[in-house]
Protein backbone atom coordinates (compact mmCIF):
# COMPACT_ATOMS: atom_id res chain seq x y z
CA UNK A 1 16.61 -3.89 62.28
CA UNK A 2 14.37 -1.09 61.40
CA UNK A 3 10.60 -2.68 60.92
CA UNK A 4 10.09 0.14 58.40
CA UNK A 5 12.96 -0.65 55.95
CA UNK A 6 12.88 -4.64 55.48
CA UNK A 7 12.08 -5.30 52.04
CA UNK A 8 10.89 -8.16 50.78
CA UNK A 9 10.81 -9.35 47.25
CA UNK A 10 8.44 -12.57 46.04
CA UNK A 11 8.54 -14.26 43.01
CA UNK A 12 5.30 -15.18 41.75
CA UNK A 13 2.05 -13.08 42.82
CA UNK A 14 4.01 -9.65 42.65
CA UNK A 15 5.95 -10.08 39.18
CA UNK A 16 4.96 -7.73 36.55
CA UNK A 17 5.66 -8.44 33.24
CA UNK A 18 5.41 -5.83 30.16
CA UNK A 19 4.81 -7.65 26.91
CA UNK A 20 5.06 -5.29 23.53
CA UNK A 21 4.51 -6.24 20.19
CA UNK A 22 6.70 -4.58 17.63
CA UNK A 23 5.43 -4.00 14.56
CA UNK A 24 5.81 -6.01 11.50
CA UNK A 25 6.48 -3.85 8.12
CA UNK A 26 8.33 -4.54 4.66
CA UNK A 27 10.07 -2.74 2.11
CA UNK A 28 6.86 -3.82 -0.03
CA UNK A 29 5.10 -1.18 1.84
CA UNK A 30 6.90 1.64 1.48
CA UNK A 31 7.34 0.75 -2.77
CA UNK A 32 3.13 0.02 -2.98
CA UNK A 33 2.91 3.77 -1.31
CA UNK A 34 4.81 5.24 -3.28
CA UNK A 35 3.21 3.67 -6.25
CA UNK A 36 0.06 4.01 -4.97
CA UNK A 37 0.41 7.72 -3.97
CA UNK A 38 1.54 8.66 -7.44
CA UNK A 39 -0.97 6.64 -9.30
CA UNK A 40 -3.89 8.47 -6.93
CA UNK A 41 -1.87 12.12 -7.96
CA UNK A 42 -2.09 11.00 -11.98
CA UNK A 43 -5.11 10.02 -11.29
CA UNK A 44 -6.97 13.36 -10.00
CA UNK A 45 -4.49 15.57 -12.11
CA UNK A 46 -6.46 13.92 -15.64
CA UNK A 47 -9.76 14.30 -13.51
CA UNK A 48 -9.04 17.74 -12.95
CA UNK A 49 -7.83 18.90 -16.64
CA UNK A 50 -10.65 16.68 -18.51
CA UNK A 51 -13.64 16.72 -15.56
CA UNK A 52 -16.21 14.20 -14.69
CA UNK A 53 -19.46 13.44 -16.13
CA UNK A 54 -21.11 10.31 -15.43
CA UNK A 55 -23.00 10.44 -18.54
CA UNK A 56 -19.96 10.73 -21.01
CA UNK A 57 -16.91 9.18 -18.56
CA UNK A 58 -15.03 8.29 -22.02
CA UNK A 59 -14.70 11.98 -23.22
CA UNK A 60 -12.97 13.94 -23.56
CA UNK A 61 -9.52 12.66 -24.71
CA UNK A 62 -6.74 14.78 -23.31
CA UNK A 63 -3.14 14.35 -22.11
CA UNK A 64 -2.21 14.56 -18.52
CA UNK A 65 1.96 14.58 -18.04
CA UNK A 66 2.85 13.15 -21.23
CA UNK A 67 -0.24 9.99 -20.76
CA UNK A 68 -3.34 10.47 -22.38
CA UNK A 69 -6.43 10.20 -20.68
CA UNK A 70 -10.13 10.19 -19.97
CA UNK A 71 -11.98 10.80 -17.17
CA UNK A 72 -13.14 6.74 -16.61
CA UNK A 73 -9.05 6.34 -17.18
CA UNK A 74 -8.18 8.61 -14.43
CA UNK A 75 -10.92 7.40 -12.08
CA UNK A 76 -9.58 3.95 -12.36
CA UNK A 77 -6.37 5.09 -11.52
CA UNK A 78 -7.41 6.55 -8.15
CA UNK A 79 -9.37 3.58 -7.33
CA UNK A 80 -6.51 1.58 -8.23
CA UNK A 81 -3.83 4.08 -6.39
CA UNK A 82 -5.97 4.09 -3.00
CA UNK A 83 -6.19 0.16 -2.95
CA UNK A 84 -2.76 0.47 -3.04
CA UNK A 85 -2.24 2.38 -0.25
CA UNK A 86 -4.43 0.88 1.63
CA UNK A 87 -2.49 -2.88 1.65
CA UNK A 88 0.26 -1.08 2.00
CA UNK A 89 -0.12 1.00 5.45
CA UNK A 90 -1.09 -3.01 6.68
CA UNK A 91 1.24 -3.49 9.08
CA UNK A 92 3.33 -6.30 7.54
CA UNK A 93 1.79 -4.89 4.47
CA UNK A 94 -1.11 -7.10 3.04
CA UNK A 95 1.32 -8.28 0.35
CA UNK A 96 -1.52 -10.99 -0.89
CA UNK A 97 -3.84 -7.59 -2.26
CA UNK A 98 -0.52 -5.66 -3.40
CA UNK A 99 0.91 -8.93 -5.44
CA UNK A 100 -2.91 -9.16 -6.91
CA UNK A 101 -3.24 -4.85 -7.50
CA UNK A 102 0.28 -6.12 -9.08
CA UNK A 103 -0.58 -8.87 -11.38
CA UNK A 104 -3.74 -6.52 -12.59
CA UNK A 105 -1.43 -4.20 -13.25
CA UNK A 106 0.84 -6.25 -15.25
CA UNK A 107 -1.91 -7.78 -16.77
CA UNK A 108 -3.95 -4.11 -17.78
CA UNK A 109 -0.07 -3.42 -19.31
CA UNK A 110 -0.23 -6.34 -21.28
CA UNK A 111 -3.35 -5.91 -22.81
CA UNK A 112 -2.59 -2.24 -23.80
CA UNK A 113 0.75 -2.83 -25.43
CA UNK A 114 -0.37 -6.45 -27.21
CA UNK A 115 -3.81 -4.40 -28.67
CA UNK A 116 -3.38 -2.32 -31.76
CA UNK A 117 -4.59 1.25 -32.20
CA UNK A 118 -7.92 1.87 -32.72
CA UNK A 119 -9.58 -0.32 -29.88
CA UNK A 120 -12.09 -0.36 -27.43
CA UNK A 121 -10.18 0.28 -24.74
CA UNK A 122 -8.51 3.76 -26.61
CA UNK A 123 -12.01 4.53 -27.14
CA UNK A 124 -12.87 4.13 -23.61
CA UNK A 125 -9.63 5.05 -21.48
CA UNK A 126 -7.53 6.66 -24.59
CA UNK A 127 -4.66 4.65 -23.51
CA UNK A 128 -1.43 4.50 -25.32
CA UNK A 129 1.16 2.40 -25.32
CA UNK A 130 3.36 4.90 -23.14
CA UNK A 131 0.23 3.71 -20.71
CA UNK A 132 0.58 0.50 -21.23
CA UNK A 133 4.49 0.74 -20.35
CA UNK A 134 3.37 2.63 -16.93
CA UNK A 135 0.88 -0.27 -15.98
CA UNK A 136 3.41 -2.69 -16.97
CA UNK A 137 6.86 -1.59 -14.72
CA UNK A 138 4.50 -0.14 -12.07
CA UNK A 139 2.64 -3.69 -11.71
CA UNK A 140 6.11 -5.09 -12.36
CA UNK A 141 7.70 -3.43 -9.18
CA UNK A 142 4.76 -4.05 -7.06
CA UNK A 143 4.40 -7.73 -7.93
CA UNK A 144 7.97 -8.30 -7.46
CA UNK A 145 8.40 -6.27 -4.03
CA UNK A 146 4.99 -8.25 -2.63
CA UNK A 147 6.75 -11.78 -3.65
CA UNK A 148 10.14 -11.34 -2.51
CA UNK A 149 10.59 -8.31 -0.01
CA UNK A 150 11.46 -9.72 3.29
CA UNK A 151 8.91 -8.78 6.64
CA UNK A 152 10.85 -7.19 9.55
CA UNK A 153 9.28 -7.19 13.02
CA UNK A 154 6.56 -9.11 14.43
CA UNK A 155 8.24 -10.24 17.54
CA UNK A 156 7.15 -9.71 21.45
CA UNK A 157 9.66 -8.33 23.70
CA UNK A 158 9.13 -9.49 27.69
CA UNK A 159 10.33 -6.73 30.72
CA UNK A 160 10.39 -8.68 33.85
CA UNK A 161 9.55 -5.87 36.84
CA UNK A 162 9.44 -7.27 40.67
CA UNK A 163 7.49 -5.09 43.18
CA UNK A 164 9.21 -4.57 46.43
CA UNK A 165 6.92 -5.09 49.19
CA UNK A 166 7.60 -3.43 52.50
CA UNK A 167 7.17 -5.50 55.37
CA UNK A 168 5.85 -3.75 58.57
C-alpha cells in the first residue's frame, strides 16, 4: 500500500457536527402584520389630512376613508399599529403582547359602541361607532389568532460530518 493514500477515519476527536435552529413562526404573525401595517397606514393618512399640533391634538374633526378622526385618534393608531408589528416580526411571534394589543382592542371597541353620542371620547378622538366596529373585529382577529394559531418550527436539526485524516 501507498503511505500517501491510507485514510483513516476516527470517531470521536475529529467528528463535526452542524447544529441549526429553524425558526419558530405562526400564522398569528403574519394576521398581527397585516393588522398592524394597516392600522400604522390609517393612522398617518388622518395625521396627514388633519395635521399635528401638540397644543390642540383633539382638533380638528375630519374623516379619513370613511372613519372619522383627530389627530390624538390617528396618533394612537400608529402607536398601536407599530406595537403590533413589532410582536409580530418575534420569531414565534410574541403572541402574549399581540393577545393583550388584542384584548385593548376589543376592549377600546367596546367602549365606543356601548357609549352614546356626545362623549368624551368623540370629543377627544371623534370616534364613531363605524370606529368602534374597526377596533372591535380588528382586536377580535388578533386576540383570536394569538390564542389559538398553532407555532411551527423551533426545532434543531444535527449534520454529522467525519474528517478523513490521512495517515503518512
Amino acid at each position: 500500500m501507498d503511505r500517501d493514500t491510507d485514510v483513516a477515519t476516527t470517531d470521536a476527536p475529529d467528528d463535526v457536527v452542524r447544529r441549526s435552529h429553524t425558526p419558530m413562526w405562526s400564522p398569528a404573525q403574519i394576521i398581527g402584520l397585516i393588522v398592524g401595517i394597516g392600522f400604522i397606514v390609517l393612522g398617518v393618512a388622518a395625521l396627514a389630512k388633519t395635521g399635528f399640533d401638540t397644543s390642540h391634538v383633539d382638533r380638528p374633526h375630519d374623516v379619513v376613508w370613511h372613519f372619522a378622526h383627530t389627530p390624538l385618534l390617528g396618533a394612537i393608531e400608529v402607536g398601536y399599529g407599530a406595537l403590533l408589528v413589532i410582536a409580530s416580526v418575534v420569531p414565534g411571534a410574541a403572541r402574549w403582547l399581540m393577545g393583550l394589543l388584542g384584548a385593548i382592542g376589543v376592549a377600546f371597541g367596546l367602549v365606543v359602541l356601548i357609549e352614546t353620542v356626545p362623549n368624551k371620547l368623540n370629543d377627544w378622538l371623534a370616534v364613531t361607532h363605524r370606529n368602534g366596529w374597526l377596533f372591535l373585529i380588528a382586536g377580535g382577529v388578533v386576540l383570536l389568532a394569538s390564542i389559538f394559531s398553532p407555532v411551527f418550527g423551533g426545532g434543531y436539526r444535527r449534520e454529522h460530518a467525519r474528517r478523513e485524516v490521512v495517515v503518512g
